[in-house]
PDB file of N, CA and C in Angstrom:
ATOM      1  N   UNK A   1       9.712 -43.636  54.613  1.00  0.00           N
ATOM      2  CA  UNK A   1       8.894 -44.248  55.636  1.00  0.00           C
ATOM      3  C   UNK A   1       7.778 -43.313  56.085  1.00  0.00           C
ATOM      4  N   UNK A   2       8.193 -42.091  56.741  1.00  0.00           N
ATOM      5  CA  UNK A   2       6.830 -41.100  57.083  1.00  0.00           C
ATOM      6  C   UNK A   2       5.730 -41.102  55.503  1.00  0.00           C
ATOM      7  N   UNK A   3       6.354 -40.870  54.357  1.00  0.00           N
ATOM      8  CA  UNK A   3       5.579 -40.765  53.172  1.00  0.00           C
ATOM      9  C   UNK A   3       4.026 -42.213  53.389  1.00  0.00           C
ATOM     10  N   UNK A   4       4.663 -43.129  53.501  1.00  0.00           N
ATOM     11  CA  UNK A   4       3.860 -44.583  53.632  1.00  0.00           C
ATOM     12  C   UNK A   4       2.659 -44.127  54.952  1.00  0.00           C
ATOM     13  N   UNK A   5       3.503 -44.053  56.341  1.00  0.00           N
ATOM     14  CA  UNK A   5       2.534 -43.630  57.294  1.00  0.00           C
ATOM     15  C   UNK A   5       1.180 -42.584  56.793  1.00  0.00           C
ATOM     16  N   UNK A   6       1.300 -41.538  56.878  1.00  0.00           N
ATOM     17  CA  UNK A   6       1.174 -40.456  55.956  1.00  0.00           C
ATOM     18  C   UNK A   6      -0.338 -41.026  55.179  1.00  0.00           C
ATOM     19  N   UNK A   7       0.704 -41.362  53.859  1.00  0.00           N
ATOM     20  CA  UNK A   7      -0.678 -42.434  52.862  1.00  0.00           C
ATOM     21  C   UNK A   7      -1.994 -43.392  54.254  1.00  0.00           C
ATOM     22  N   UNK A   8      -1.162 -44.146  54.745  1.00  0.00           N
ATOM     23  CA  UNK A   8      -2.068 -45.085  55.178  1.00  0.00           C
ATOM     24  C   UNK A   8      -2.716 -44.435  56.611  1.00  0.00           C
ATOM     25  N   UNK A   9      -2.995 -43.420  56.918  1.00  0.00           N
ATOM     26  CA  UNK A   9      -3.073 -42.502  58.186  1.00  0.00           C
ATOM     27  C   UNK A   9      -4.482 -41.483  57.198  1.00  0.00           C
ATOM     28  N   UNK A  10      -4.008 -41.281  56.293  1.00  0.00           N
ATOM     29  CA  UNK A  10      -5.054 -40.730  55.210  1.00  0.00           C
ATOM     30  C   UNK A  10      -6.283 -41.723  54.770  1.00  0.00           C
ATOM     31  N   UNK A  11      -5.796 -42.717  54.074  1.00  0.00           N
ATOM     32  CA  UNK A  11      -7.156 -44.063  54.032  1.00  0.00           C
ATOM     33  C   UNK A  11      -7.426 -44.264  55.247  1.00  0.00           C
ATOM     34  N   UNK A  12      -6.997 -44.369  56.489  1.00  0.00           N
ATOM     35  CA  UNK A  12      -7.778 -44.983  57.300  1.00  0.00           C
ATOM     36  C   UNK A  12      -8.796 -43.512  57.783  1.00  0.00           C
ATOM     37  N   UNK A  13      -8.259 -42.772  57.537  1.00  0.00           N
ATOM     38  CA  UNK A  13      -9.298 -41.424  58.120  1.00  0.00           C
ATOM     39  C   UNK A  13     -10.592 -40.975  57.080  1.00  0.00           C
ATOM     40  N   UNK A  14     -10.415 -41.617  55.881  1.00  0.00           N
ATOM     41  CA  UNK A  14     -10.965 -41.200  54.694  1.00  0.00           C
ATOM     42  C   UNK A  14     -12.316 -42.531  54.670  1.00  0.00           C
ATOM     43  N   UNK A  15     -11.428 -44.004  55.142  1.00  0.00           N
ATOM     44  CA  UNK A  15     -12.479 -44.286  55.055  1.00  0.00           C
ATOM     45  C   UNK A  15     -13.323 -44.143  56.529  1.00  0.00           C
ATOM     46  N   UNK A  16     -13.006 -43.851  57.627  1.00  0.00           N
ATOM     47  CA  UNK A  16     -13.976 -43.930  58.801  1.00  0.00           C
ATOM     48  C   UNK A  16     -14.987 -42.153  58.044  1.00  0.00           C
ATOM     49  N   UNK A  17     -14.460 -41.436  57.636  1.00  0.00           N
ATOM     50  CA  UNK A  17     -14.927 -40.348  57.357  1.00  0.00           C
ATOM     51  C   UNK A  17     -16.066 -40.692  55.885  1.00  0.00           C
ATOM     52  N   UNK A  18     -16.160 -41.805  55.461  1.00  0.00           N
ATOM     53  CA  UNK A  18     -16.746 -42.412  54.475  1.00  0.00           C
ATOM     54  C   UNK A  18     -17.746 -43.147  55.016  1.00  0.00           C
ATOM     55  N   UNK A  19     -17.573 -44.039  56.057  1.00  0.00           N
ATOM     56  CA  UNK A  19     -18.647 -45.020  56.998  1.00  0.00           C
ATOM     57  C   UNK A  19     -19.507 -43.820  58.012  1.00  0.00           C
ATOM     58  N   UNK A  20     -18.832 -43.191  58.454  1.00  0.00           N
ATOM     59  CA  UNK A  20     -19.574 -42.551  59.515  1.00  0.00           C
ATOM     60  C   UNK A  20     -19.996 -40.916  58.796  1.00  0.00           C
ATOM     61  N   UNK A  21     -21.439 -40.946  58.323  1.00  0.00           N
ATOM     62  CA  UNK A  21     -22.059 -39.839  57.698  1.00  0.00           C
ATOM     63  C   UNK A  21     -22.182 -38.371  58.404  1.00  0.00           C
ATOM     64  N   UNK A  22     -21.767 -38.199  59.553  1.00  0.00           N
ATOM     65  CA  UNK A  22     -21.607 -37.101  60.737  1.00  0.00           C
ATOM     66  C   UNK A  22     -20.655 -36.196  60.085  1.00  0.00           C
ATOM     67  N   UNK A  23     -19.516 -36.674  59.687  1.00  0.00           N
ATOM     68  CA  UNK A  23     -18.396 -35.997  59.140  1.00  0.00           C
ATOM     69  C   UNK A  23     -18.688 -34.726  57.780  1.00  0.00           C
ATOM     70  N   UNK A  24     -18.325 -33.848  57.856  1.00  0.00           N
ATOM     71  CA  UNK A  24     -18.703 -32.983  56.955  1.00  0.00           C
ATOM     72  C   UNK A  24     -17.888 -32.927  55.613  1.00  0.00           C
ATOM     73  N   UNK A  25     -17.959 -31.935  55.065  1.00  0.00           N
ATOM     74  CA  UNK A  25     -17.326 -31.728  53.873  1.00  0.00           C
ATOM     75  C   UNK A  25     -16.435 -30.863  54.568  1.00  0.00           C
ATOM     76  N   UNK A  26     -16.277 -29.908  55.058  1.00  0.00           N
ATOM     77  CA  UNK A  26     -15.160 -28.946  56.229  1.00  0.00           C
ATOM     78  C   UNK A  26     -14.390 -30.051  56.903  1.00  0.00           C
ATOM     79  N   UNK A  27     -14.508 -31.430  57.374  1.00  0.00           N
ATOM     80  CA  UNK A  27     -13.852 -32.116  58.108  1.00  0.00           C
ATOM     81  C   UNK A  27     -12.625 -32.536  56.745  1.00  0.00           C
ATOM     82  N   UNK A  28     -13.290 -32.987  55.321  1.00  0.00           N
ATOM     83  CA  UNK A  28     -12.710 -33.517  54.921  1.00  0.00           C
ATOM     84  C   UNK A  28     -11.467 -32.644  54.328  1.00  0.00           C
ATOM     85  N   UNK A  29     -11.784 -31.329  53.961  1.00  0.00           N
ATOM     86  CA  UNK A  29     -10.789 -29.724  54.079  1.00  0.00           C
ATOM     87  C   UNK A  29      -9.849 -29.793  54.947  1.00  0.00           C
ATOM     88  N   UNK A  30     -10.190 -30.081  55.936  1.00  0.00           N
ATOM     89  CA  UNK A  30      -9.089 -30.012  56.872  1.00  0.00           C
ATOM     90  C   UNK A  30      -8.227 -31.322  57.040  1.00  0.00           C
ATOM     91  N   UNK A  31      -8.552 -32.156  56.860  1.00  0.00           N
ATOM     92  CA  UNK A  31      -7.681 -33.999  56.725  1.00  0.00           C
ATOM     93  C   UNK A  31      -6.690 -33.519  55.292  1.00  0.00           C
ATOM     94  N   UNK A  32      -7.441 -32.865  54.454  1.00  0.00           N
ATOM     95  CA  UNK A  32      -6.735 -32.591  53.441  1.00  0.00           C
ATOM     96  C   UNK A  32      -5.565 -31.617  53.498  1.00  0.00           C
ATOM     97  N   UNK A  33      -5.513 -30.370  53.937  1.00  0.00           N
ATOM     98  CA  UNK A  33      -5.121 -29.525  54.623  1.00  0.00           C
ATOM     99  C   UNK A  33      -4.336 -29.627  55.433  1.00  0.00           C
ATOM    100  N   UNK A  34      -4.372 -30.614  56.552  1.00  0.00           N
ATOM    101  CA  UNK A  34      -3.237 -31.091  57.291  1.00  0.00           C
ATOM    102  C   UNK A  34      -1.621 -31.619  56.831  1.00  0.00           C
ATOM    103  N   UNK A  35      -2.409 -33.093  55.606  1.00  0.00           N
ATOM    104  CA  UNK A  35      -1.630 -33.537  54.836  1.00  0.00           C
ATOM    105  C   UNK A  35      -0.869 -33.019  54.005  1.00  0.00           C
ATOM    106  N   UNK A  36      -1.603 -32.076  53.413  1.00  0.00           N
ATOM    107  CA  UNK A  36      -0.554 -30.895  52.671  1.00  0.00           C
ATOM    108  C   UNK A  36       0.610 -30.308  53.419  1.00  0.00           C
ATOM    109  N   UNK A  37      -0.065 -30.099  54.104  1.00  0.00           N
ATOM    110  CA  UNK A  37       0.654 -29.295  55.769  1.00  0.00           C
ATOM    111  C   UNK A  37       2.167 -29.258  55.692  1.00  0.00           C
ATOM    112  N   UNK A  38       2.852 -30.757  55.834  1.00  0.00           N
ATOM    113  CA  UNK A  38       3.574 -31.484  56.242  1.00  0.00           C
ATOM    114  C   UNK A  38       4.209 -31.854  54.762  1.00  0.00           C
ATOM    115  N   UNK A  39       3.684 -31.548  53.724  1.00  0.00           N
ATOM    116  CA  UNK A  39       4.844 -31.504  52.547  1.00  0.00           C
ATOM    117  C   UNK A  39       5.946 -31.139  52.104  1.00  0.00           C
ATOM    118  N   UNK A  40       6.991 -31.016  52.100  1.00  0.00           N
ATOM    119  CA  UNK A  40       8.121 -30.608  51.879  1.00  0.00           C
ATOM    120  C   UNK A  40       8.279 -29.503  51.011  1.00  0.00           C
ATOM    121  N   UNK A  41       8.630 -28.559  50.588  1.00  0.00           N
ATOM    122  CA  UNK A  41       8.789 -27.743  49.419  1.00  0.00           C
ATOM    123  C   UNK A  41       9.453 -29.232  48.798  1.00  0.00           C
ATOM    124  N   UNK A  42       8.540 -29.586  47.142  1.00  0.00           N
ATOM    125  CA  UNK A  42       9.250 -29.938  45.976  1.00  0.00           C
ATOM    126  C   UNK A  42       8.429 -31.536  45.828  1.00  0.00           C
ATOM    127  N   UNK A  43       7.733 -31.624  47.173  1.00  0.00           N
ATOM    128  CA  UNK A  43       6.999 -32.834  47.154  1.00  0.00           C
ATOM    129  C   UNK A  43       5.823 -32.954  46.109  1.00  0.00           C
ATOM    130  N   UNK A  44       5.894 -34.065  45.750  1.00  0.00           N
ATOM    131  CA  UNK A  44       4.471 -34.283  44.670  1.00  0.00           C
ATOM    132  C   UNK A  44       3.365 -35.326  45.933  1.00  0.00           C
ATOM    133  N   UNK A  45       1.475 -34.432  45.429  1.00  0.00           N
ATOM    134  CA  UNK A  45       1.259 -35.584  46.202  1.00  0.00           C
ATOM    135  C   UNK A  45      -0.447 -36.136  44.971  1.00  0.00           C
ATOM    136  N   UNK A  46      -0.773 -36.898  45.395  1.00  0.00           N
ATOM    137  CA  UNK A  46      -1.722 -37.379  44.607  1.00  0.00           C
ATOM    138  C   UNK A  46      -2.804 -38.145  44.974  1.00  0.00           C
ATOM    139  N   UNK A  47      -4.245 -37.990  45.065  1.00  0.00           N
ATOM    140  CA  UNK A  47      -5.096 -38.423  45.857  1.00  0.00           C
ATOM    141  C   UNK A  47      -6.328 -38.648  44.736  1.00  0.00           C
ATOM    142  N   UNK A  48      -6.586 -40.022  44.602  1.00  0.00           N
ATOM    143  CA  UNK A  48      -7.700 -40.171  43.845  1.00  0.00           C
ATOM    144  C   UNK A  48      -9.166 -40.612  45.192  1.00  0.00           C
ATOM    145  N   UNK A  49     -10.064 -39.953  44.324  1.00  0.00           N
ATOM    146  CA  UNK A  49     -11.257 -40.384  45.203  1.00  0.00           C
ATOM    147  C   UNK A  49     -12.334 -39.892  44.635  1.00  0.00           C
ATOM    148  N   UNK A  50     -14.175 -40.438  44.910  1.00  0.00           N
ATOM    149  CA  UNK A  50     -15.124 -39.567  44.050  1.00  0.00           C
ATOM    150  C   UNK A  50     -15.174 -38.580  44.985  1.00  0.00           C
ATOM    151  N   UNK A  51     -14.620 -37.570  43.797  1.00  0.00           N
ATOM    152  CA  UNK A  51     -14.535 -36.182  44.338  1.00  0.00           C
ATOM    153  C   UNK A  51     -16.077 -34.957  44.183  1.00  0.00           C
ATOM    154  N   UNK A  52     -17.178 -35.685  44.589  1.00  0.00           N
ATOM    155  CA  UNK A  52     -18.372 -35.081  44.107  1.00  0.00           C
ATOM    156  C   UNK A  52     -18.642 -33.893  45.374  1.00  0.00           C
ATOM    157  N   UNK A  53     -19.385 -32.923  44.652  1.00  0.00           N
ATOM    158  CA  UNK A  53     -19.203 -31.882  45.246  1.00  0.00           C
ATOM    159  C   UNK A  53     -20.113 -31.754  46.750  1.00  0.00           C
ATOM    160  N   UNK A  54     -21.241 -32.931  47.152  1.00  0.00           N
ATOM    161  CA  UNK A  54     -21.754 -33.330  48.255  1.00  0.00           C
ATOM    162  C   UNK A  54     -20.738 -33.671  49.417  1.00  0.00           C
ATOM    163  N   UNK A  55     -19.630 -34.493  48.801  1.00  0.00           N
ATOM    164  CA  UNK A  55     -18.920 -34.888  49.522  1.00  0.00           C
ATOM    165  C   UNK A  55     -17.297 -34.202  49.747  1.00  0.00           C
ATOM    166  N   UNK A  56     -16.889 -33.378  48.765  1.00  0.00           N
ATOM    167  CA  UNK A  56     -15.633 -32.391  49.018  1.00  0.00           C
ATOM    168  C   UNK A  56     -15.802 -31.486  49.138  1.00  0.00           C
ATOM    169  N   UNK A  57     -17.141 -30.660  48.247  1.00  0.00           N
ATOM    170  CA  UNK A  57     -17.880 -29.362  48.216  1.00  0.00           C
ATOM    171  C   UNK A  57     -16.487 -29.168  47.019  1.00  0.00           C
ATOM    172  N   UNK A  58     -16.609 -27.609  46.734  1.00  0.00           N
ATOM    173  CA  UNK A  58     -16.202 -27.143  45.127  1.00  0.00           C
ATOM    174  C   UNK A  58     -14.120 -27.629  45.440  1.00  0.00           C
ATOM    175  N   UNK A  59     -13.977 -28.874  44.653  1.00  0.00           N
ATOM    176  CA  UNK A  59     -12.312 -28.963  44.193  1.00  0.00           C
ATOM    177  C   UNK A  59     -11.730 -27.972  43.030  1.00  0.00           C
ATOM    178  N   UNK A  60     -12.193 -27.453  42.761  1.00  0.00           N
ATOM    179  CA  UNK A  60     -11.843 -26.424  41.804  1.00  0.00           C
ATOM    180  C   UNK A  60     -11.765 -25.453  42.412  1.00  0.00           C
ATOM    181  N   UNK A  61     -12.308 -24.610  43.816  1.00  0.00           N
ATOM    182  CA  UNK A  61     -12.026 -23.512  44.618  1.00  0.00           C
ATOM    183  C   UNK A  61     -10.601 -24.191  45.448  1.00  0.00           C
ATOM    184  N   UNK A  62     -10.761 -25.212  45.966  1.00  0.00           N
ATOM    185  CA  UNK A  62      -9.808 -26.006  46.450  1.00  0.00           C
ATOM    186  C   UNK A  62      -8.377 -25.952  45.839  1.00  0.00           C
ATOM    187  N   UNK A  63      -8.809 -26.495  44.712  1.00  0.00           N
ATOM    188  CA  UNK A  63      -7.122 -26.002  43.962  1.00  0.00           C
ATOM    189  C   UNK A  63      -6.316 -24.986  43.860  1.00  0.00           C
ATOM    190  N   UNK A  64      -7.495 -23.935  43.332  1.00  0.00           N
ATOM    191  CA  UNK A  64      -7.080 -22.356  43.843  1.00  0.00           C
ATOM    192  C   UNK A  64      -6.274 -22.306  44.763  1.00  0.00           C
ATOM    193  N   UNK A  65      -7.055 -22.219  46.185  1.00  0.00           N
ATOM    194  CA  UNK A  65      -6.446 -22.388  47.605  1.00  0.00           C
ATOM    195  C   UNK A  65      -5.239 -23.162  47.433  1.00  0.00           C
ATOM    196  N   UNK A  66      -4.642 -24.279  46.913  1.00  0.00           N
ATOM    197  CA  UNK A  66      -3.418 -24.346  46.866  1.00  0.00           C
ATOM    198  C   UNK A  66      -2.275 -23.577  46.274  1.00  0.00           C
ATOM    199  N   UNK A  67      -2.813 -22.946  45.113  1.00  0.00           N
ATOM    200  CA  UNK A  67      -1.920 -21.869  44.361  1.00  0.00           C
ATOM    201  C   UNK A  67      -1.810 -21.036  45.383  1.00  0.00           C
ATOM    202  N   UNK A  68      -2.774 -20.439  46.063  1.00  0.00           N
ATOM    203  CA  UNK A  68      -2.520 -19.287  47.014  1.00  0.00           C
ATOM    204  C   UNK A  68      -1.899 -19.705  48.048  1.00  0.00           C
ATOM    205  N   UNK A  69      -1.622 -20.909  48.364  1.00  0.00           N
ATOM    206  CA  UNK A  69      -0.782 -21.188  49.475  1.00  0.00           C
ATOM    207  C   UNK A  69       0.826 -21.642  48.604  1.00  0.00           C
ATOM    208  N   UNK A  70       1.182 -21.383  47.799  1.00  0.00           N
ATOM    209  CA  UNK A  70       2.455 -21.427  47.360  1.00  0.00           C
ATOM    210  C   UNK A  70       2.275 -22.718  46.437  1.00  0.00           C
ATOM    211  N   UNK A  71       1.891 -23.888  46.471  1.00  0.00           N
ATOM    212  CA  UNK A  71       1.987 -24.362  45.477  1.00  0.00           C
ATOM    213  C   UNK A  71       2.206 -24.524  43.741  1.00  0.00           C
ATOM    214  N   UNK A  72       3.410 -25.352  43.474  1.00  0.00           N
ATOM    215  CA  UNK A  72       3.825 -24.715  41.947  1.00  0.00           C
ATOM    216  C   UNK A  72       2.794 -25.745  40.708  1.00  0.00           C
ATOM    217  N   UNK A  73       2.058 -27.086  41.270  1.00  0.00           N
ATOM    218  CA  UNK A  73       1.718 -27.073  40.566  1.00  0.00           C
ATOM    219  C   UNK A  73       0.295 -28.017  41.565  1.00  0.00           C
ATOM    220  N   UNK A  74      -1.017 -28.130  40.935  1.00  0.00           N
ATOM    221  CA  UNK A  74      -1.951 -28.414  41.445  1.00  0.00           C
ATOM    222  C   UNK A  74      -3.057 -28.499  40.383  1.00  0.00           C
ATOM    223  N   UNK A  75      -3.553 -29.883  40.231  1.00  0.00           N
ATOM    224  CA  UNK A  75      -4.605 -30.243  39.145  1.00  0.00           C
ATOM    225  C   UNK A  75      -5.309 -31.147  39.488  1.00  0.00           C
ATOM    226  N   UNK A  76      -6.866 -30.959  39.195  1.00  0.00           N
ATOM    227  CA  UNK A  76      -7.671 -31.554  39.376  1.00  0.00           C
ATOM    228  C   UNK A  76      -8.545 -32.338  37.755  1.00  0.00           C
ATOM    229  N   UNK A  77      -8.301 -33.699  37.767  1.00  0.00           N
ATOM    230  CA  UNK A  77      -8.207 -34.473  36.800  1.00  0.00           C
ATOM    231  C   UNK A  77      -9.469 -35.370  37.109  1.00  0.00           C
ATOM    232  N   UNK A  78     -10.400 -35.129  36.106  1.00  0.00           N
ATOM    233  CA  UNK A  78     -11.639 -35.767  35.728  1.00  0.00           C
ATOM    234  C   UNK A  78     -11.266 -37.232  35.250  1.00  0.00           C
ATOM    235  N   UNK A  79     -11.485 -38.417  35.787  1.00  0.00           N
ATOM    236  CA  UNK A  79     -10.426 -39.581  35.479  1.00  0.00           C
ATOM    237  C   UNK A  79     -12.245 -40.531  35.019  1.00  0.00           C
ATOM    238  N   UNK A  80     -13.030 -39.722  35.099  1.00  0.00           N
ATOM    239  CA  UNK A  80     -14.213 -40.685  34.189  1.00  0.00           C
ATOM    240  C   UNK A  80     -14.418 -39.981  32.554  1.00  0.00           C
ATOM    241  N   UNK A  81     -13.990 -39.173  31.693  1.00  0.00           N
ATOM    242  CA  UNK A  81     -13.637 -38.224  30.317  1.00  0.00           C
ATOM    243  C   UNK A  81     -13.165 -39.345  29.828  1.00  0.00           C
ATOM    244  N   UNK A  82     -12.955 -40.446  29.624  1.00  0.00           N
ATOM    245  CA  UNK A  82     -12.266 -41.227  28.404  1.00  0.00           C
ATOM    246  C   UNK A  82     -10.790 -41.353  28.781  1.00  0.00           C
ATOM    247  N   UNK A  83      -9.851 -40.780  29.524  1.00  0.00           N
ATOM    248  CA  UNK A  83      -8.756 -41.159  30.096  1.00  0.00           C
ATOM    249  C   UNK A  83      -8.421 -42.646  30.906  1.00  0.00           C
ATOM    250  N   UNK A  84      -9.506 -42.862  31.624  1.00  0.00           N
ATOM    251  CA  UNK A  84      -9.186 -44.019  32.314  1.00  0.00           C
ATOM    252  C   UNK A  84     -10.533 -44.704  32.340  1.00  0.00           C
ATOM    253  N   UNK A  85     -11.487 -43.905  32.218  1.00  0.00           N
ATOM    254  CA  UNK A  85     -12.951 -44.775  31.704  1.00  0.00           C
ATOM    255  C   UNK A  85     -13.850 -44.063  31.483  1.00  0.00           C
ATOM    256  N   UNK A  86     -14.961 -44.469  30.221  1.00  0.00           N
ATOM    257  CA  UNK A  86     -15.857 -43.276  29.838  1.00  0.00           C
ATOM    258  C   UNK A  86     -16.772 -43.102  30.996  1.00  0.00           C
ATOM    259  N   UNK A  87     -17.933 -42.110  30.792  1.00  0.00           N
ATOM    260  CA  UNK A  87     -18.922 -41.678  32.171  1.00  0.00           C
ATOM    261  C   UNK A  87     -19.672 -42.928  32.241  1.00  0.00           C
ATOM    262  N   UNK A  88     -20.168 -43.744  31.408  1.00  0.00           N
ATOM    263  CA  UNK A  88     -21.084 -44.642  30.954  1.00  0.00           C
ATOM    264  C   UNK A  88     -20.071 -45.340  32.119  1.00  0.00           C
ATOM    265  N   UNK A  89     -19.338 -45.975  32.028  1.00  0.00           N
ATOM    266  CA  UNK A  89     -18.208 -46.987  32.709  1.00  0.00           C
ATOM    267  C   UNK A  89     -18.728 -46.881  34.096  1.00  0.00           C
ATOM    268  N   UNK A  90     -18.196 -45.318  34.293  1.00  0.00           N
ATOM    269  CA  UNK A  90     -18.067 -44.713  35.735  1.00  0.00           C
ATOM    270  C   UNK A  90     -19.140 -44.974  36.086  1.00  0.00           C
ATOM    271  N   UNK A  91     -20.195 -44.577  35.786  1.00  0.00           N
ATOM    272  CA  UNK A  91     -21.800 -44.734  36.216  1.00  0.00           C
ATOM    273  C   UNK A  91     -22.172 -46.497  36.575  1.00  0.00           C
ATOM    274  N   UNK A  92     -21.980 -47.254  35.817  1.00  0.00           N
ATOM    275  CA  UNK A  92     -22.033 -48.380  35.726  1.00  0.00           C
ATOM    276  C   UNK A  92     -21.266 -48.859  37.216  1.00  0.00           C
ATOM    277  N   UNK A  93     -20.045 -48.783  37.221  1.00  0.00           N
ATOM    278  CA  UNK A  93     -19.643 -48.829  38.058  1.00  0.00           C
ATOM    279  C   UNK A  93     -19.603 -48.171  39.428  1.00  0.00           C
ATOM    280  N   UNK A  94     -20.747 -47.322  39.538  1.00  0.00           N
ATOM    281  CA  UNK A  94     -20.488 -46.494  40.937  1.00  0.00           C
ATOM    282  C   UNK A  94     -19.282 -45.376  41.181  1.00  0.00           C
ATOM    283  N   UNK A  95     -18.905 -44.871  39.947  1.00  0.00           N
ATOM    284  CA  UNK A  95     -17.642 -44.006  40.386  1.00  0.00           C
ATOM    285  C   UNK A  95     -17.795 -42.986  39.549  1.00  0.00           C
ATOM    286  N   UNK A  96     -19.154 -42.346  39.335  1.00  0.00           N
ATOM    287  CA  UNK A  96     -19.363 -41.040  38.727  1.00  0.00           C
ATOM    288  C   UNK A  96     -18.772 -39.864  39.839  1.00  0.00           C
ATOM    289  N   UNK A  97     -17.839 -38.958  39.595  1.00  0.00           N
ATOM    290  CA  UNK A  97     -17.570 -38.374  39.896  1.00  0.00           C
ATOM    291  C   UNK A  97     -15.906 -38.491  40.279  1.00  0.00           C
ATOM    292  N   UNK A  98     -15.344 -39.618  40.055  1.00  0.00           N
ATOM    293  CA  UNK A  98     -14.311 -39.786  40.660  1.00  0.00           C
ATOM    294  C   UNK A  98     -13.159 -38.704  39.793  1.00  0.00           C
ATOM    295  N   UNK A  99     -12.004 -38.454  40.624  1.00  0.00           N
ATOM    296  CA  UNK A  99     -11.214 -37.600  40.232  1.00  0.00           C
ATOM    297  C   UNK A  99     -10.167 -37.609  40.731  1.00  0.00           C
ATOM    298  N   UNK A 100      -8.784 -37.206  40.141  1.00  0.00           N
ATOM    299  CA  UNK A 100      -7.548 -37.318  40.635  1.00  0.00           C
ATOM    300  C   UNK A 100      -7.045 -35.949  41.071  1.00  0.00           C
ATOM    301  N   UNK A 101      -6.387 -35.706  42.269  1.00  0.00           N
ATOM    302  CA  UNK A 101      -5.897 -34.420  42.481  1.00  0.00           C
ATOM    303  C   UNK A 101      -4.809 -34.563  42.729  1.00  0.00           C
ATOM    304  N   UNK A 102      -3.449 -33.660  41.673  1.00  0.00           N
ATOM    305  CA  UNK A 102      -2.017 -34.326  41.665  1.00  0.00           C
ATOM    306  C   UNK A 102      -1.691 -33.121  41.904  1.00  0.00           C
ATOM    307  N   UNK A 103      -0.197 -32.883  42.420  1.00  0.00           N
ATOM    308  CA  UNK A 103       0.217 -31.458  42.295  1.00  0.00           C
ATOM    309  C   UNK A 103       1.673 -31.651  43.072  1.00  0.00           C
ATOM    310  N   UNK A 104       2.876 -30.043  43.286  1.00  0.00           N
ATOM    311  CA  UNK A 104       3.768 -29.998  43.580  1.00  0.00           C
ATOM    312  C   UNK A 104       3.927 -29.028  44.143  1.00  0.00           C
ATOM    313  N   UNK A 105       4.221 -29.412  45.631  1.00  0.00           N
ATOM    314  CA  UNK A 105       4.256 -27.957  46.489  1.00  0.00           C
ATOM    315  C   UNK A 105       5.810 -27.271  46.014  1.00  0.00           C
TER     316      UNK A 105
END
């Protein structure tokens, strides 16, 4: 049950942080950051979104930062490469940049 809250406590902050352009890329660090927060040792968590660097700033320093905070596993997955749709797709569709970030505290 908290897992569900959690999820839907995240979209609703992700998207007001999506409508309202005030919000920074540091705001969205820390929504992220929180959520981690509150993971269990052994929890998996997984967050797709366009992860472009205007709007998360560098996910690849980001991931880091999870290794250094104990995390055993943490990946950041390019999901427009031909896995789930080519760039051509993504572009077409408005979702150049999108990306999956999975991992296991």
């Amino acid at each position: 049950m908290n897992t569900a809250i959690i999820i839907f406590t995240v979209c609703i902050i992700l998207f007001i942080i999506d409508k309202f352009k005030p919000f920074t890329v540091a705001m969205l660090g820390c929504v992220l950051m929180i959520c981690f927060g509150v993971l269990k040792k052994g929890g998996t968590f997984a967050i797709h979104d366009i992860m472009s660097k205007s709007r998360y700033g560098d996910m690849q320093e980001f991931v880091n930062e999870l290794y250094n905070d104990g995390y055993e596993v943490a990946e950041l997955i390019n999901t427009t490469d031909g896995m789930f749709m080519s760039k051509g797709e993504a572009k077409v569709l408005g979702l150049s940049g999108s990306s999956l970030l999975v991992g296991r505290k």
